[in-house]
C-alpha atoms as a PDB file:
ATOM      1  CA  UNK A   1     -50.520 -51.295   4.416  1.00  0.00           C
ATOM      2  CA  UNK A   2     -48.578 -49.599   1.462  1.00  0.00           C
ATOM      3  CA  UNK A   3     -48.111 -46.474   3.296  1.00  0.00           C
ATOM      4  CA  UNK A   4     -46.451 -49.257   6.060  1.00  0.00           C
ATOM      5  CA  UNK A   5     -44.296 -50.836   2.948  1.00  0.00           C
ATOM      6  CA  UNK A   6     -43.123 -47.761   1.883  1.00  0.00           C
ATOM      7  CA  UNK A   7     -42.319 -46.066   5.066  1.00  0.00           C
ATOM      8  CA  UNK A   8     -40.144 -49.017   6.153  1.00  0.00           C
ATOM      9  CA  UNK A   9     -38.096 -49.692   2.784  1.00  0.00           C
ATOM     10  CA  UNK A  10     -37.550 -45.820   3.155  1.00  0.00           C
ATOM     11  CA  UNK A  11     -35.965 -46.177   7.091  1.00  0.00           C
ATOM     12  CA  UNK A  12     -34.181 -49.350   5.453  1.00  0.00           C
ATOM     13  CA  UNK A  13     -32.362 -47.246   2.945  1.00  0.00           C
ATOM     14  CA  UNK A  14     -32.257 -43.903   5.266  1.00  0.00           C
ATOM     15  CA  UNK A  15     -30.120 -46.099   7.423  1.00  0.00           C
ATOM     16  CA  UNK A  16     -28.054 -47.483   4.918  1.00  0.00           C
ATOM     17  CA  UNK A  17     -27.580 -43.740   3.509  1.00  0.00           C
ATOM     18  CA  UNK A  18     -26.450 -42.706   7.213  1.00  0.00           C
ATOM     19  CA  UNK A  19     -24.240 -45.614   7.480  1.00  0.00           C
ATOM     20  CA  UNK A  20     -22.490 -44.594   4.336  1.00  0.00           C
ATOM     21  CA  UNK A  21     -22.308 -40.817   5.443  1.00  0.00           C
ATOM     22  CA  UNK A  22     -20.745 -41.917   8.923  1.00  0.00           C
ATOM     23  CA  UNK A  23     -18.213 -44.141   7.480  1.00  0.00           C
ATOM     24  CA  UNK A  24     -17.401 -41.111   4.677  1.00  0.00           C
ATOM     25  CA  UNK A  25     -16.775 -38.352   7.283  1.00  0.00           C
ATOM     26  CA  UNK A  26     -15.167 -41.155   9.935  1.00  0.00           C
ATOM     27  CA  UNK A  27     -12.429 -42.056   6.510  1.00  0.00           C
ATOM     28  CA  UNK A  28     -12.312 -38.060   6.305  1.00  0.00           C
ATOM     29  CA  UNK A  29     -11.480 -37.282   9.992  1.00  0.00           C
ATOM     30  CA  UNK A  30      -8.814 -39.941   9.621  1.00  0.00           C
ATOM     31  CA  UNK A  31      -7.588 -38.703   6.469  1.00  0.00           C
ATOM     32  CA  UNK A  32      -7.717 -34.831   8.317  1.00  0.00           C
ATOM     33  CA  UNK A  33      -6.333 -36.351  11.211  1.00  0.00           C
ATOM     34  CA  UNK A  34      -2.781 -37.669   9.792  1.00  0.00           C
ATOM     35  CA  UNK A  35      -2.536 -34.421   7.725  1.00  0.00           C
ATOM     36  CA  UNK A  36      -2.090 -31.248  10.094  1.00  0.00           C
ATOM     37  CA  UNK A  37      -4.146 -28.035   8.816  1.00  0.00           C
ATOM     38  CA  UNK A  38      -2.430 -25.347   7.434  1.00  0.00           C
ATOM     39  CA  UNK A  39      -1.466 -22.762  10.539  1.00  0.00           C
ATOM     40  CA  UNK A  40      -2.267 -19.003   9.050  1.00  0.00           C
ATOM     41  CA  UNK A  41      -0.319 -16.108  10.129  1.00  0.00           C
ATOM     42  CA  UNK A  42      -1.725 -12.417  10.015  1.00  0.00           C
ATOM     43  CA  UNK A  43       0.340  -9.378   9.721  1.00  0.00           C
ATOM     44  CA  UNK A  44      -0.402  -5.631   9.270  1.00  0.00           C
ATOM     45  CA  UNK A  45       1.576  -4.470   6.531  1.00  0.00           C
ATOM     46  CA  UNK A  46       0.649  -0.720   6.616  1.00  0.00           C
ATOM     47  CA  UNK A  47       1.646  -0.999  10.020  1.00  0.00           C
ATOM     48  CA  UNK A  48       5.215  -2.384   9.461  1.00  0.00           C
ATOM     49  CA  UNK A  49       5.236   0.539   6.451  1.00  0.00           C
ATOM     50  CA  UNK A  50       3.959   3.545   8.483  1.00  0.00           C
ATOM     51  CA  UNK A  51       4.977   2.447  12.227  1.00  0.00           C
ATOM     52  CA  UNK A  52       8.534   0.955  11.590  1.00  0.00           C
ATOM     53  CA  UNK A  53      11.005   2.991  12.415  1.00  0.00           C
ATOM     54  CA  UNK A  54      12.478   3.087   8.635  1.00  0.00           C
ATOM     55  CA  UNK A  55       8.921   3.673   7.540  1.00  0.00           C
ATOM     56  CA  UNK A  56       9.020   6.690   9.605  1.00  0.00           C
ATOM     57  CA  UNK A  57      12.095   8.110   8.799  1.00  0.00           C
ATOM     58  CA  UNK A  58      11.271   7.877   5.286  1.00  0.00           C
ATOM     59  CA  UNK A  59       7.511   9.516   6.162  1.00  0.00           C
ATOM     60  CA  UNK A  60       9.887  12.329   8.001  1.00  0.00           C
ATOM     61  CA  UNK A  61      11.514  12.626   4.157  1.00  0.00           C
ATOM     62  CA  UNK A  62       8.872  12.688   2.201  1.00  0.00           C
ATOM     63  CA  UNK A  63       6.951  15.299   4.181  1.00  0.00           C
ATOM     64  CA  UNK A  64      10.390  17.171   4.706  1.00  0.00           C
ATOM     65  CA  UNK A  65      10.606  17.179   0.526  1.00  0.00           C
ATOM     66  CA  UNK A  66       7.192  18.411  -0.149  1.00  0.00           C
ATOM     67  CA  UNK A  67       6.892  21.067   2.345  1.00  0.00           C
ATOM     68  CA  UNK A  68      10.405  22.701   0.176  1.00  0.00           C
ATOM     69  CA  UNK A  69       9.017  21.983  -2.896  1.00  0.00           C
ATOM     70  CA  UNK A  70       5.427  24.040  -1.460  1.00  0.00           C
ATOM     71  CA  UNK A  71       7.448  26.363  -0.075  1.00  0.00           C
ATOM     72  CA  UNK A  72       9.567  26.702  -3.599  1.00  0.00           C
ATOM     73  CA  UNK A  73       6.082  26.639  -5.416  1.00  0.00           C
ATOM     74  CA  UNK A  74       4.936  29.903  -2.891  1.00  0.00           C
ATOM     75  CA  UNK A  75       7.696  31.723  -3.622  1.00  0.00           C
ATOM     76  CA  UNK A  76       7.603  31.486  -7.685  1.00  0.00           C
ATOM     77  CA  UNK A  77       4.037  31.887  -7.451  1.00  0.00           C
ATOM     78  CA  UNK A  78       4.144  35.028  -5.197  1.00  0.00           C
ATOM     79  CA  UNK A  79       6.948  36.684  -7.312  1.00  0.00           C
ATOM     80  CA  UNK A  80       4.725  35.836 -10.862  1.00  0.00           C
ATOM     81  CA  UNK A  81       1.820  37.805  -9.416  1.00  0.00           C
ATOM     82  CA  UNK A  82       3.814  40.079  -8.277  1.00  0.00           C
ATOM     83  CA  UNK A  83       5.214  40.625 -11.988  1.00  0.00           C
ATOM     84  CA  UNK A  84       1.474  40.331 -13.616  1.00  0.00           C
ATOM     85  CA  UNK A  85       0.391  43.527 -11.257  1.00  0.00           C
ATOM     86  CA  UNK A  86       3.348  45.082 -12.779  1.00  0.00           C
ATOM     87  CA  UNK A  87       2.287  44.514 -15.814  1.00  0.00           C
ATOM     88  CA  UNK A  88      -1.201  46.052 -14.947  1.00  0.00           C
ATOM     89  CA  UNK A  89       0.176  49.137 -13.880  1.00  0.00           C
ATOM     90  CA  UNK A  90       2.158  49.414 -16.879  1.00  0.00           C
ATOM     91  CA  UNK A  91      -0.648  48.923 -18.911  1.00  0.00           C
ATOM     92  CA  UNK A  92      -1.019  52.928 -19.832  1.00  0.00           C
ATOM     93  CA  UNK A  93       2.187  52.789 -21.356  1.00  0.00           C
ATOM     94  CA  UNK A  94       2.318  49.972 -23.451  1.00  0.00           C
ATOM     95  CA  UNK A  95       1.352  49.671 -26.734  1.00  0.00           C
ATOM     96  CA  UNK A  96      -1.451  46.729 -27.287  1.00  0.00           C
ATOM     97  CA  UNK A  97       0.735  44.041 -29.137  1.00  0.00           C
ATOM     98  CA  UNK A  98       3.728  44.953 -26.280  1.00  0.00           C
ATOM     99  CA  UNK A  99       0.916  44.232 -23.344  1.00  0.00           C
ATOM    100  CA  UNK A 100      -0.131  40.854 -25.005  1.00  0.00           C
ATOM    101  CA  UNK A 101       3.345  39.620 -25.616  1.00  0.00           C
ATOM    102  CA  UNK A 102       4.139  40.398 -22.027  1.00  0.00           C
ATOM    103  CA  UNK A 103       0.741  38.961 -20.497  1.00  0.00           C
ATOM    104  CA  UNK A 104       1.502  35.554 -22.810  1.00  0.00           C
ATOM    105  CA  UNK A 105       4.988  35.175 -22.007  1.00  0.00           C
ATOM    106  CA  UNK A 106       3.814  35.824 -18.500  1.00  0.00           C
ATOM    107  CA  UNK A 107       1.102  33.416 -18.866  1.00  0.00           C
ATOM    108  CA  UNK A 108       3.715  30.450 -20.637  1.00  0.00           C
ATOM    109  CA  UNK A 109       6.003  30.966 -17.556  1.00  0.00           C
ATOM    110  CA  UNK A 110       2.979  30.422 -15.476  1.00  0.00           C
ATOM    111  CA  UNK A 111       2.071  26.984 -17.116  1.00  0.00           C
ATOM    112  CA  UNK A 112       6.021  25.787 -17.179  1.00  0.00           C
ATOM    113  CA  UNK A 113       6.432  26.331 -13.420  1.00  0.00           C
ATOM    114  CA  UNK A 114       2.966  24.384 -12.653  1.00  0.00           C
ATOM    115  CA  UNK A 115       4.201  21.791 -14.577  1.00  0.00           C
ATOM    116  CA  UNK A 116       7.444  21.599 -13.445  1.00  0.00           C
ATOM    117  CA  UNK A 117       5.780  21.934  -9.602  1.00  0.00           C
ATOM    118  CA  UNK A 118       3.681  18.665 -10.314  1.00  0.00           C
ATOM    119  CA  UNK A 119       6.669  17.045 -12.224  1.00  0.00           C
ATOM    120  CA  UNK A 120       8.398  16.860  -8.979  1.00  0.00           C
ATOM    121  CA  UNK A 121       5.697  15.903  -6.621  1.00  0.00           C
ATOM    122  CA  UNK A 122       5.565  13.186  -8.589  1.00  0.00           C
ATOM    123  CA  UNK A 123       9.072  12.456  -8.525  1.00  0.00           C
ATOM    124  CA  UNK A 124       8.649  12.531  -4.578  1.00  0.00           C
ATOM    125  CA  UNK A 125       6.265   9.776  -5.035  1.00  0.00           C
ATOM    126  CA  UNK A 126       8.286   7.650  -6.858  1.00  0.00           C
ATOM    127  CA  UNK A 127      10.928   8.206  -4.527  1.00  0.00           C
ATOM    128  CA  UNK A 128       8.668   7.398  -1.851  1.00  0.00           C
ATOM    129  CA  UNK A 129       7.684   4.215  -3.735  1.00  0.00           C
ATOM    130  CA  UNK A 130      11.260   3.185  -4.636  1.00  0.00           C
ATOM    131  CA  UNK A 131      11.952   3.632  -0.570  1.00  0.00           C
ATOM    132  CA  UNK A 132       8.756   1.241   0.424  1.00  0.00           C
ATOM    133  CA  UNK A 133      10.170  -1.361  -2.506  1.00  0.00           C
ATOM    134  CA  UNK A 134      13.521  -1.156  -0.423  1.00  0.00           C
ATOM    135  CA  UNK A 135      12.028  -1.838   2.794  1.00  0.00           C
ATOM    136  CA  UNK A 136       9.693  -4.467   1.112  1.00  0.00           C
ATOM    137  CA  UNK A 137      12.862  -6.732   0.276  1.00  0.00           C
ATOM    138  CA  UNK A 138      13.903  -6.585   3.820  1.00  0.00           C
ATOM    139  CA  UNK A 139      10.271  -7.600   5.265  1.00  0.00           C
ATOM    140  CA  UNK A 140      10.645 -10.529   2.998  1.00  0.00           C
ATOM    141  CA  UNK A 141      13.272 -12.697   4.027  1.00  0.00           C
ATOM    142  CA  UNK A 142      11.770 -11.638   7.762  1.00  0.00           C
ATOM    143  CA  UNK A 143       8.307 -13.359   6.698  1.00  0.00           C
ATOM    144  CA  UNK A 144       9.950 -16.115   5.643  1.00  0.00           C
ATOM    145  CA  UNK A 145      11.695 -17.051   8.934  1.00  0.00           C
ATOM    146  CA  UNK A 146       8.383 -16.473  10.870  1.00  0.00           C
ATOM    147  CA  UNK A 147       6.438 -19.244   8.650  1.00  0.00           C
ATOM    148  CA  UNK A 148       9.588 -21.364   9.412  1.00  0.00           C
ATOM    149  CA  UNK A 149       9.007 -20.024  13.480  1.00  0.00           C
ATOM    150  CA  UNK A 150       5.484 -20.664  13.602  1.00  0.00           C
ATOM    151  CA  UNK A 151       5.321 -23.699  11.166  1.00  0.00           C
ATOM    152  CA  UNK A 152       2.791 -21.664   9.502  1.00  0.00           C
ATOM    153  CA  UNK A 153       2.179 -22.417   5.670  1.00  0.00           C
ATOM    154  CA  UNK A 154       0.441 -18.901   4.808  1.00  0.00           C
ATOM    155  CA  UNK A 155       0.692 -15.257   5.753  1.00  0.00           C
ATOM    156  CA  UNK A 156      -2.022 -12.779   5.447  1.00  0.00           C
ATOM    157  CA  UNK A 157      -2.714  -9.191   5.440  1.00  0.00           C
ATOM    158  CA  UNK A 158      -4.894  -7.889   8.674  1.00  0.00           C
ATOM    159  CA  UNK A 159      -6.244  -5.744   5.923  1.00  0.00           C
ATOM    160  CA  UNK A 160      -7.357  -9.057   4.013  1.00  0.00           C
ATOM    161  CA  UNK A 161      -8.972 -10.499   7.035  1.00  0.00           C
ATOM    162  CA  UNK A 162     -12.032 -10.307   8.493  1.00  0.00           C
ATOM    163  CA  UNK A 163     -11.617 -12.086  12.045  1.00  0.00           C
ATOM    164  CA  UNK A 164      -9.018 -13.788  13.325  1.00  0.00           C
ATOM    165  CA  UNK A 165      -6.954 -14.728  16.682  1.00  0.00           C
ATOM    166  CA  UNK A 166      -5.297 -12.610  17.965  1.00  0.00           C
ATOM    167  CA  UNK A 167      -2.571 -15.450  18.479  1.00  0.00           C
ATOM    168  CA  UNK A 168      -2.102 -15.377  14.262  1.00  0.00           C
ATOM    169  CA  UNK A 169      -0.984 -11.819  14.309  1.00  0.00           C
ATOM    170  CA  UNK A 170       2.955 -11.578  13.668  1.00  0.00           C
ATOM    171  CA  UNK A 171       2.901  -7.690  13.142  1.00  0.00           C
ATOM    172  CA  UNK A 172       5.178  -7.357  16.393  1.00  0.00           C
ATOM    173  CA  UNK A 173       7.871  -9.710  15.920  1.00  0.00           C
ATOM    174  CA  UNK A 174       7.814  -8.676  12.898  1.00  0.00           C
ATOM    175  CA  UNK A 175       8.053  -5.584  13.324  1.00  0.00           C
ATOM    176  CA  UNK A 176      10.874  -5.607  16.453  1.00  0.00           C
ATOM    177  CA  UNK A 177      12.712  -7.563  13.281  1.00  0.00           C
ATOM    178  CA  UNK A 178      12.750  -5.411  10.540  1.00  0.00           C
ATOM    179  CA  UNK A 179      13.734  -2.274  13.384  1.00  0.00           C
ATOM    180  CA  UNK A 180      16.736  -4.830  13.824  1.00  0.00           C
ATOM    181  CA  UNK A 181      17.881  -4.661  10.132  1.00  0.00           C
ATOM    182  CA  UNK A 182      16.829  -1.454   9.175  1.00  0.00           C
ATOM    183  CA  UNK A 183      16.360   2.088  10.734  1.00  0.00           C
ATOM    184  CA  UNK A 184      16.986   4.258   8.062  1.00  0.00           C
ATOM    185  CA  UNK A 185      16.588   4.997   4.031  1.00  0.00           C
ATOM    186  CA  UNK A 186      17.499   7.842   1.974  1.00  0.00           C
ATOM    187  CA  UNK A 187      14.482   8.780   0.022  1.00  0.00           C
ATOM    188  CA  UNK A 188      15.679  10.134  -3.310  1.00  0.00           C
ATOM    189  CA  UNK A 189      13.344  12.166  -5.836  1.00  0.00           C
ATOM    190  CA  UNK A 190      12.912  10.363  -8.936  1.00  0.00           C
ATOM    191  CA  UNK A 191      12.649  12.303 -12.090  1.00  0.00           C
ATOM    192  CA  UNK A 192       9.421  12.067 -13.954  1.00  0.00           C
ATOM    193  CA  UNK A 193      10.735  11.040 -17.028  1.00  0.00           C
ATOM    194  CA  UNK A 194      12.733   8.651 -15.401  1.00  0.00           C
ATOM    195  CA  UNK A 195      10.122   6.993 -13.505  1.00  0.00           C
ATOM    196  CA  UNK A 196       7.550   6.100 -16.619  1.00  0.00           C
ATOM    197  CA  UNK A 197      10.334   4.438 -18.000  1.00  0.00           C
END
């Protein structure tokens, strides 16, 4: 008879619990209902970067500038081991302190021109990055207008994502936009120096 007691003050209050829930998550649906959820847009932005056509013209650079600069770098390198055999076959006829002042002032050019070579790959790279900060202001007034478009109230990167409609994804109009406004962008070395500043 207790076990009878007790199971039937439990359905009593079970039901009064599921009441409660039901009316909580009917007040939320209303409360959902009269506020619209937030519409999420995707976008690839290595995509608009690498597949654009500015993005490409400024790839085109870039790769243009470092295959002179390797080229540059083949040449001094070729003509400094050309001067070290030199000094080899002078060897015989040098006197021991005029063979090491010649094999370390060979030596400090060596280091100088390395340096100098990775100095300006680097300043390629900031110039590269300076170009992609350029094309970054003009892909942000464009995201802007296709929140506005879409009524959207967020914009995320298909590299942030890990499914999603294919509906969401912005990347072409955004895309057709920014070929609109910009096609191409001089990408300027940046000195070194100049760039940790």
């Amino acid at each position: 008879m207790y076990f009878y007691k007790a199971a039937k003050k439990f359905a009593a209050i079970f039901t009064v619990m599921s009441a409660a829930l039901v009316m909580q998550v009917g007040m939320t649906t209303s409360a959902q209902a009269e506020k619209a959820p937030t519409v999420i847009l995707i976008v690839d932005m290595a995509g608009l970067f690498t597949n654009s056509a500015v993005g490409q013209d400024v790839s085109r650079q870039v790769q243009e500038l470092a295959a002179a600069l390797q080229q540059e770098d083949l040449t001094t390198r070729q003509a400094l081991a050309a001067e070290a055999e030199s000094i080899r076959d002078q060897r015989a006829s040098l006197t021991p302190a005029e063979l090491q002042a010649k094999a370390a002032d060979l030596q400090q050019r060596q280091q100088t021109h390395v340096q100098k070579i990775a100095l300006r790959q680097q300043g390629i790279q900031l110039g590269r990055a300076q170009a992609n900060n350029q094309i970054a202001e003009v892909i942000k007034p464009i995201f802007s207008e296709l929140l506005q478009k879409h009524n959207a109230g967020l914009l995320l990167d298909q590299a942030n994502v890990l499914a999603g409609g294919l509906d969401l994804n912005i990347t072409a109009e955004a895309m057709a936009l920014l070929n609109q406004r910009i096609t191409k962008l001089t990408v300027t070395p940046v000195s070194a120096e100049a760039g940790g500043q």
